[in-house]
PDB file of N, CA and C in Angstrom:
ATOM      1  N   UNK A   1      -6.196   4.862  -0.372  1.00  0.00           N
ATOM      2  CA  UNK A   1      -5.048   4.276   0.257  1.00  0.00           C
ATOM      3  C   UNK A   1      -5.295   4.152   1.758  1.00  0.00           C
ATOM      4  N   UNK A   2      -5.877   5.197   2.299  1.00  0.00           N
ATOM      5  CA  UNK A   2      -5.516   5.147   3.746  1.00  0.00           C
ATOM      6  C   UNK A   2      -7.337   3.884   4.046  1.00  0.00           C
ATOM      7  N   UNK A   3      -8.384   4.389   3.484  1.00  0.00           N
ATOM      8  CA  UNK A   3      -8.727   2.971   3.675  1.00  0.00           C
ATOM      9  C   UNK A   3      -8.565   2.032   3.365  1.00  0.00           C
ATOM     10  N   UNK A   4      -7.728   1.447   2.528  1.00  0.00           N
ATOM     11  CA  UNK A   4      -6.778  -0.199   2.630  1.00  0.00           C
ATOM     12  C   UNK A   4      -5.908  -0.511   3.991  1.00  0.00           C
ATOM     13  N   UNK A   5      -5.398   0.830   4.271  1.00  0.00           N
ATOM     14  CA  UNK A   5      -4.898   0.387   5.454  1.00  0.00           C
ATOM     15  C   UNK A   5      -5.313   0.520   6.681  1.00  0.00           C
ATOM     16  N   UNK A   6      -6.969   0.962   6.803  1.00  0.00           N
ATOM     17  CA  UNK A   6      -7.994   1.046   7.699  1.00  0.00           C
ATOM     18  C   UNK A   6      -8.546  -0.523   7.854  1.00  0.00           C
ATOM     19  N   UNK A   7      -9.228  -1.195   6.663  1.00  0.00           N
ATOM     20  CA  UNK A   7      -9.090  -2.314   6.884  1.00  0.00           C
ATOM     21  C   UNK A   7      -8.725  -3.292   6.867  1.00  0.00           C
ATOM     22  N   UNK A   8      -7.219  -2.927   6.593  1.00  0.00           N
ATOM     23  CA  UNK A   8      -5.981  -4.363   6.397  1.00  0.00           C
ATOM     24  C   UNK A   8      -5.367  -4.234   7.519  1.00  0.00           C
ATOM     25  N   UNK A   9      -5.655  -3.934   8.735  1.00  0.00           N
ATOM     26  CA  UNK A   9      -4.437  -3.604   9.248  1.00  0.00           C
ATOM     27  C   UNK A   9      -5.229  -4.312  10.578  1.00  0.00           C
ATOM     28  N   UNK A  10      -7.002  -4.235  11.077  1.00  0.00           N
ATOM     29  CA  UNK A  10      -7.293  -4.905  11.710  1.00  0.00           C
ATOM     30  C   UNK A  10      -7.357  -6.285  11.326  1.00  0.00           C
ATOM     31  N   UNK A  11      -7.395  -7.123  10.082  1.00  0.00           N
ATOM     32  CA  UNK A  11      -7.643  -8.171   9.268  1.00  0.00           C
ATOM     33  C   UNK A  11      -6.216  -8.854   9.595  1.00  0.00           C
ATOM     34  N   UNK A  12      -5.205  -8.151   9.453  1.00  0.00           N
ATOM     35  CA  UNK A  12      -3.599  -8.639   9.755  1.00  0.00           C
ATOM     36  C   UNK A  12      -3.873  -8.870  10.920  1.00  0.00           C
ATOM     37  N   UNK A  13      -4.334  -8.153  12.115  1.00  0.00           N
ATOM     38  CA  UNK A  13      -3.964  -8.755  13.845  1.00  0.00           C
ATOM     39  C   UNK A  13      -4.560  -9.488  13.877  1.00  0.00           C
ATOM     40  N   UNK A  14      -6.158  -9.964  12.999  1.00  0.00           N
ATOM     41  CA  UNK A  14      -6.762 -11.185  13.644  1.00  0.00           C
ATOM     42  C   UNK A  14      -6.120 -12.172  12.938  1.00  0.00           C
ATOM     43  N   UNK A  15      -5.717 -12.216  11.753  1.00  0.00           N
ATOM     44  CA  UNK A  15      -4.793 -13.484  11.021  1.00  0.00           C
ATOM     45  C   UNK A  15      -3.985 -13.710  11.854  1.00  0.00           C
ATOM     46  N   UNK A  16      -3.181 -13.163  11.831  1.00  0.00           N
ATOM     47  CA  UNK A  16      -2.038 -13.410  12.874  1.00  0.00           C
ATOM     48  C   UNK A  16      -2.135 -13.905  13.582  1.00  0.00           C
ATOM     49  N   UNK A  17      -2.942 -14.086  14.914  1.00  0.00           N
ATOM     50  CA  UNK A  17      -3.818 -15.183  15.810  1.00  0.00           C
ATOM     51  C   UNK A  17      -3.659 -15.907  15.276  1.00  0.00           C
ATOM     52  N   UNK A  18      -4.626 -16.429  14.398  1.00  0.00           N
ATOM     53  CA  UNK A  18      -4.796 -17.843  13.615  1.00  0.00           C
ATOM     54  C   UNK A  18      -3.392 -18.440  13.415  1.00  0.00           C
ATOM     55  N   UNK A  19      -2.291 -17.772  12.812  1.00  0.00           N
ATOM     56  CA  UNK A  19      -0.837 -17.592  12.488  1.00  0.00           C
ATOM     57  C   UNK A  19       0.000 -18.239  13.670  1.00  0.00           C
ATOM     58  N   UNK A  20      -0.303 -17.686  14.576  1.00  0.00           N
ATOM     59  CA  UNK A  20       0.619 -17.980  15.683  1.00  0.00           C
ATOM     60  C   UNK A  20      -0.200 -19.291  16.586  1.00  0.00           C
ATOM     61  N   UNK A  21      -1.071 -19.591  15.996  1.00  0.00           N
ATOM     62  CA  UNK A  21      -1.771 -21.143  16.517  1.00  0.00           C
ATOM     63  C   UNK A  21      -1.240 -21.907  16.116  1.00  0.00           C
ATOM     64  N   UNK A  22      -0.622 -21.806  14.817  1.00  0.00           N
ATOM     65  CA  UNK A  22      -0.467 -23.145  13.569  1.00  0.00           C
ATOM     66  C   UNK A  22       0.887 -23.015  13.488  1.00  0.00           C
ATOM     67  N   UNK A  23       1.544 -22.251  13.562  1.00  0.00           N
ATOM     68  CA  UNK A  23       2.836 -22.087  14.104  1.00  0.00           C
ATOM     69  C   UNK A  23       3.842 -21.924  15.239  1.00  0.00           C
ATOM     70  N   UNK A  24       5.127 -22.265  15.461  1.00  0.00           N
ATOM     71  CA  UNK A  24       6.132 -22.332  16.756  1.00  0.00           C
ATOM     72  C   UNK A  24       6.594 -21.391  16.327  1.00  0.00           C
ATOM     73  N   UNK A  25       6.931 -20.462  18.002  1.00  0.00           N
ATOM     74  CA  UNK A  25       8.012 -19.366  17.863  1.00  0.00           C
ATOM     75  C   UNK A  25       7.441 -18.378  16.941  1.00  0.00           C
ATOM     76  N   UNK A  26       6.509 -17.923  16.698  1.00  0.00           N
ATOM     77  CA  UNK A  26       5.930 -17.188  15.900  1.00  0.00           C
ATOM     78  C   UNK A  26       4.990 -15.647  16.821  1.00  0.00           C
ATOM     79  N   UNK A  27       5.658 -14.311  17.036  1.00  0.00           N
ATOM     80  CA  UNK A  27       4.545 -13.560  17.550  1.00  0.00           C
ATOM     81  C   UNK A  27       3.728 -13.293  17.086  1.00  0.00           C
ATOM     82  N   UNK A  28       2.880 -12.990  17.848  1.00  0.00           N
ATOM     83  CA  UNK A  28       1.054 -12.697  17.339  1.00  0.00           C
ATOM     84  C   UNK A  28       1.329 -11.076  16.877  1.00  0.00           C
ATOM     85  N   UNK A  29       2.121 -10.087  17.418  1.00  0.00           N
ATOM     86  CA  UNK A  29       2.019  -8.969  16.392  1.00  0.00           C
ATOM     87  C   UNK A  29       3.514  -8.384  16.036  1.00  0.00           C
ATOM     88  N   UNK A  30       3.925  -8.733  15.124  1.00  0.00           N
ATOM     89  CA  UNK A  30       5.416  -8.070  15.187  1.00  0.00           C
ATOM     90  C   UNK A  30       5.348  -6.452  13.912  1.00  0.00           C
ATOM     91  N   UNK A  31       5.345  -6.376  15.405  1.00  0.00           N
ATOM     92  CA  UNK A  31       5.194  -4.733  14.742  1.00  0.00           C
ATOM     93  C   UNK A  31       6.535  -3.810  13.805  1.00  0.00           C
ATOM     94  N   UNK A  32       6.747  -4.078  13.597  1.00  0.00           N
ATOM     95  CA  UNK A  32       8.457  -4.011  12.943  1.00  0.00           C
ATOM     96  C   UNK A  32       8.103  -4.426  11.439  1.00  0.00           C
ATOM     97  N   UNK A  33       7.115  -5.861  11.453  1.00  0.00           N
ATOM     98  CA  UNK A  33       6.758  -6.477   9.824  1.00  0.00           C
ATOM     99  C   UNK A  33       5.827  -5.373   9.482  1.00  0.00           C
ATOM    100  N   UNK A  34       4.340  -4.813  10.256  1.00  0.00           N
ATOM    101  CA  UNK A  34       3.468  -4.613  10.571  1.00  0.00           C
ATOM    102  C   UNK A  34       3.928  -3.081   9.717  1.00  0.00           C
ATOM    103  N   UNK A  35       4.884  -1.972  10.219  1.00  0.00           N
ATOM    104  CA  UNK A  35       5.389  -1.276   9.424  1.00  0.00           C
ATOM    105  C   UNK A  35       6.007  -1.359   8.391  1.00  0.00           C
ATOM    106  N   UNK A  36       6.989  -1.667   8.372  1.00  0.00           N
ATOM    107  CA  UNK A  36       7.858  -2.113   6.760  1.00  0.00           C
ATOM    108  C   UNK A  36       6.705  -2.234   5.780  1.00  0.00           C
ATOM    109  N   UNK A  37       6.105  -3.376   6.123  1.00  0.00           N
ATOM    110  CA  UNK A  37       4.884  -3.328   5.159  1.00  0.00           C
ATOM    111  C   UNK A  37       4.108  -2.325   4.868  1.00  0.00           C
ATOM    112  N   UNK A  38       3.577  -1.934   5.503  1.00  0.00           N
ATOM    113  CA  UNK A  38       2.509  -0.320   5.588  1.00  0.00           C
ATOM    114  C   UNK A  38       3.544   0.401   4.614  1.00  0.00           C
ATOM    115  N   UNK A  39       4.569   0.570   5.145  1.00  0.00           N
ATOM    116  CA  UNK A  39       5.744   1.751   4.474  1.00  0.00           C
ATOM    117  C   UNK A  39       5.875   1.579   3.089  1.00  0.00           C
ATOM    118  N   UNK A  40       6.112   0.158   2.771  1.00  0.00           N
ATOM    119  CA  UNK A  40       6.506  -0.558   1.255  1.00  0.00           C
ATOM    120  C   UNK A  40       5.279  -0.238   0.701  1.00  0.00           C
ATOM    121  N   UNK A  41       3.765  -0.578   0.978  1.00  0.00           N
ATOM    122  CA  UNK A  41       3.119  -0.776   0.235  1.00  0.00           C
ATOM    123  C   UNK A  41       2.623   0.801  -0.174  1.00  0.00           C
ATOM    124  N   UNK A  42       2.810   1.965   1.168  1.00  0.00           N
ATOM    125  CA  UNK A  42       2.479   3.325   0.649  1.00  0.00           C
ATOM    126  C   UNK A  42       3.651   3.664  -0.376  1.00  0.00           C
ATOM    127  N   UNK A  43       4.991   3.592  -0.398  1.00  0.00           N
ATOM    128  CA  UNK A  43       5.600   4.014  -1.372  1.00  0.00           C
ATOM    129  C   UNK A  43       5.686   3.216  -2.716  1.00  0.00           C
ATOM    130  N   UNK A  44       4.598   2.250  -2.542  1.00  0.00           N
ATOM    131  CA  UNK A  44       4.599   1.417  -4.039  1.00  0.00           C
ATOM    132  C   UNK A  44       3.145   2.505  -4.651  1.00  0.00           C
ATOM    133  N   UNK A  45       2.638   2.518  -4.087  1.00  0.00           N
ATOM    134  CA  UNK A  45       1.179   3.576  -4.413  1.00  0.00           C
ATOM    135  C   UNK A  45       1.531   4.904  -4.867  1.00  0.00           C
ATOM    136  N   UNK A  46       2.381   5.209  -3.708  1.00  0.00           N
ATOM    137  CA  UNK A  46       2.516   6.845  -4.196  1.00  0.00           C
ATOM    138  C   UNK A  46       3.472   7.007  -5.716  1.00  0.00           C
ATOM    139  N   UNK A  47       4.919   5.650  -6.085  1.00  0.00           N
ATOM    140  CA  UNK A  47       5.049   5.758  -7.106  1.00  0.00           C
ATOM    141  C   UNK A  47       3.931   5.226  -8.471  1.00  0.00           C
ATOM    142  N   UNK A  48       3.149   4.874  -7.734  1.00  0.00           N
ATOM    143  CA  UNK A  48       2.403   4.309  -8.803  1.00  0.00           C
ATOM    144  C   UNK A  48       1.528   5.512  -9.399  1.00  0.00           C
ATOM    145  N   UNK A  49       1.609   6.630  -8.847  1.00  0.00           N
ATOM    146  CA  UNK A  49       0.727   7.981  -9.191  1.00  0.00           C
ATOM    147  C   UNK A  49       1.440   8.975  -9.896  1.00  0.00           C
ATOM    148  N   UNK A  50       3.069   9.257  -8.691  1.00  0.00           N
ATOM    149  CA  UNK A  50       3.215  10.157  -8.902  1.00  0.00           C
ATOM    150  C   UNK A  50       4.182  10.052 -10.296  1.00  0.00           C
ATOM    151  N   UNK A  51       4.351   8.673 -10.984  1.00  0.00           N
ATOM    152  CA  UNK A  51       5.369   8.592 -12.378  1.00  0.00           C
ATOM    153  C   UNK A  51       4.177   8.978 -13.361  1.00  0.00           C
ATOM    154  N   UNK A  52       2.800   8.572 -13.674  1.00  0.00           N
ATOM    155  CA  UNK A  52       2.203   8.870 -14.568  1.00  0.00           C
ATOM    156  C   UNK A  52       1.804  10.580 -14.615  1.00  0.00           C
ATOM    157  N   UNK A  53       2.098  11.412 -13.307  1.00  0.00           N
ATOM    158  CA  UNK A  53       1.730  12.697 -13.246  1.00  0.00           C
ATOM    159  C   UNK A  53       2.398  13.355 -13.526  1.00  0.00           C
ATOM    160  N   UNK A  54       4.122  13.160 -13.415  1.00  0.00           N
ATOM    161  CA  UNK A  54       4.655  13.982 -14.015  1.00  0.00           C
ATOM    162  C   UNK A  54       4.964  13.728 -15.119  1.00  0.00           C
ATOM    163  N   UNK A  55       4.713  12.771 -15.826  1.00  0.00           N
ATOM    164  CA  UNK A  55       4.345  13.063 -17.163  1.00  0.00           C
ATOM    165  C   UNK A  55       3.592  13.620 -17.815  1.00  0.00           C
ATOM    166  N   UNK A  56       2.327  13.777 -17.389  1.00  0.00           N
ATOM    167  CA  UNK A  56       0.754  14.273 -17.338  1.00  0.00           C
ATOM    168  C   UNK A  56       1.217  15.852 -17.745  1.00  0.00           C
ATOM    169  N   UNK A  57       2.301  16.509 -16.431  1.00  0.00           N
ATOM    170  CA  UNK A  57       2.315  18.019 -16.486  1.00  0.00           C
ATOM    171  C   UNK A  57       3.085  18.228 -17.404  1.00  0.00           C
ATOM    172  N   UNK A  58       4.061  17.370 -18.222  1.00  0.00           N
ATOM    173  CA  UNK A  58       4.710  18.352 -19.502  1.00  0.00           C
ATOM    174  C   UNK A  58       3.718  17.860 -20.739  1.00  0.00           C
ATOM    175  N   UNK A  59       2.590  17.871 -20.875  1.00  0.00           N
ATOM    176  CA  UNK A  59       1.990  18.003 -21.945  1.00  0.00           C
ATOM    177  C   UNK A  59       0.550  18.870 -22.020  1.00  0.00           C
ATOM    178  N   UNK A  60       1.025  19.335 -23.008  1.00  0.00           N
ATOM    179  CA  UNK A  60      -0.487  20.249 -23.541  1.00  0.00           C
ATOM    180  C   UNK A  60      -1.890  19.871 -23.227  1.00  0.00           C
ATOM    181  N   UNK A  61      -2.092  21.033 -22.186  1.00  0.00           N
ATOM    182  CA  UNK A  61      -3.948  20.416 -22.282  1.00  0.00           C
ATOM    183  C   UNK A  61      -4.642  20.492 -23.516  1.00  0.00           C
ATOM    184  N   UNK A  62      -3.809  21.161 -24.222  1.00  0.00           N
ATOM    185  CA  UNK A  62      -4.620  21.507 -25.952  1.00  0.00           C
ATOM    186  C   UNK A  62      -4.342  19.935 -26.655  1.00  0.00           C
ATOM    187  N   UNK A  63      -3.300  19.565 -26.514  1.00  0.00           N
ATOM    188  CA  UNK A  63      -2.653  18.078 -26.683  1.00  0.00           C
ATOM    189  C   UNK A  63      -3.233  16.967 -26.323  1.00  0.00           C
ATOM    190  N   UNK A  64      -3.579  17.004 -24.706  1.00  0.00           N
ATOM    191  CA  UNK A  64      -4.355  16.243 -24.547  1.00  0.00           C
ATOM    192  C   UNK A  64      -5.860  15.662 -25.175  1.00  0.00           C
ATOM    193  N   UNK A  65      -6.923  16.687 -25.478  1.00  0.00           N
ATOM    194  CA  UNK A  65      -7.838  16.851 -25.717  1.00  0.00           C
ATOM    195  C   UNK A  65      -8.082  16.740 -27.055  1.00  0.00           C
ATOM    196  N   UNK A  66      -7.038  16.815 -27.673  1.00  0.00           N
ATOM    197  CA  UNK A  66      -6.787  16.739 -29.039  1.00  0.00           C
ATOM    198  C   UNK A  66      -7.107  15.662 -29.195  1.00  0.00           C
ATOM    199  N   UNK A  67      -6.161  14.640 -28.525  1.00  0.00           N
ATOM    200  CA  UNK A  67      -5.682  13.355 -28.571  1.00  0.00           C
ATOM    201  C   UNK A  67      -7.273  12.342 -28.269  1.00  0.00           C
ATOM    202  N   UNK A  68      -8.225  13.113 -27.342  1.00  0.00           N
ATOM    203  CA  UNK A  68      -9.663  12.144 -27.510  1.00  0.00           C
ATOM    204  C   UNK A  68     -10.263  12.321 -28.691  1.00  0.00           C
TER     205      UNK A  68
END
């Protein structure tokens, strides 16, 4: 996770350039989107882990293993 947002996050400021060429009234970094996003996309990740884990812990490791 944290390297997606190691290299998405320099990749976003140089788009953005490009962004604010081809567009009016448009800032080159609006840092306000710049978070929300970061924020949305870590709490889409972290539910994306932490629903299959706690399911994970109410079952039998004897269960599990069974089950391969």
């Amino acid at each position: 996770m944290a390297i997606g947002v190691v290299v998405g996050l320099p990749g976003a400021l140089v788009l953005s350039r490009v962004l604010q060429s081809l567009l009016f009234e448009v800032a080159a970094i609006e840092l306000t989107a710049y978070a929300g996003a970061a924020a949305t996309l870590t709490l889409a990740a972290l539910a994306a882990t932490i629903i299959p884990t706690r399911r994970l812990l109410h079952l039998s490791p004897v269960a599990a293993l069974r089950g391969e």
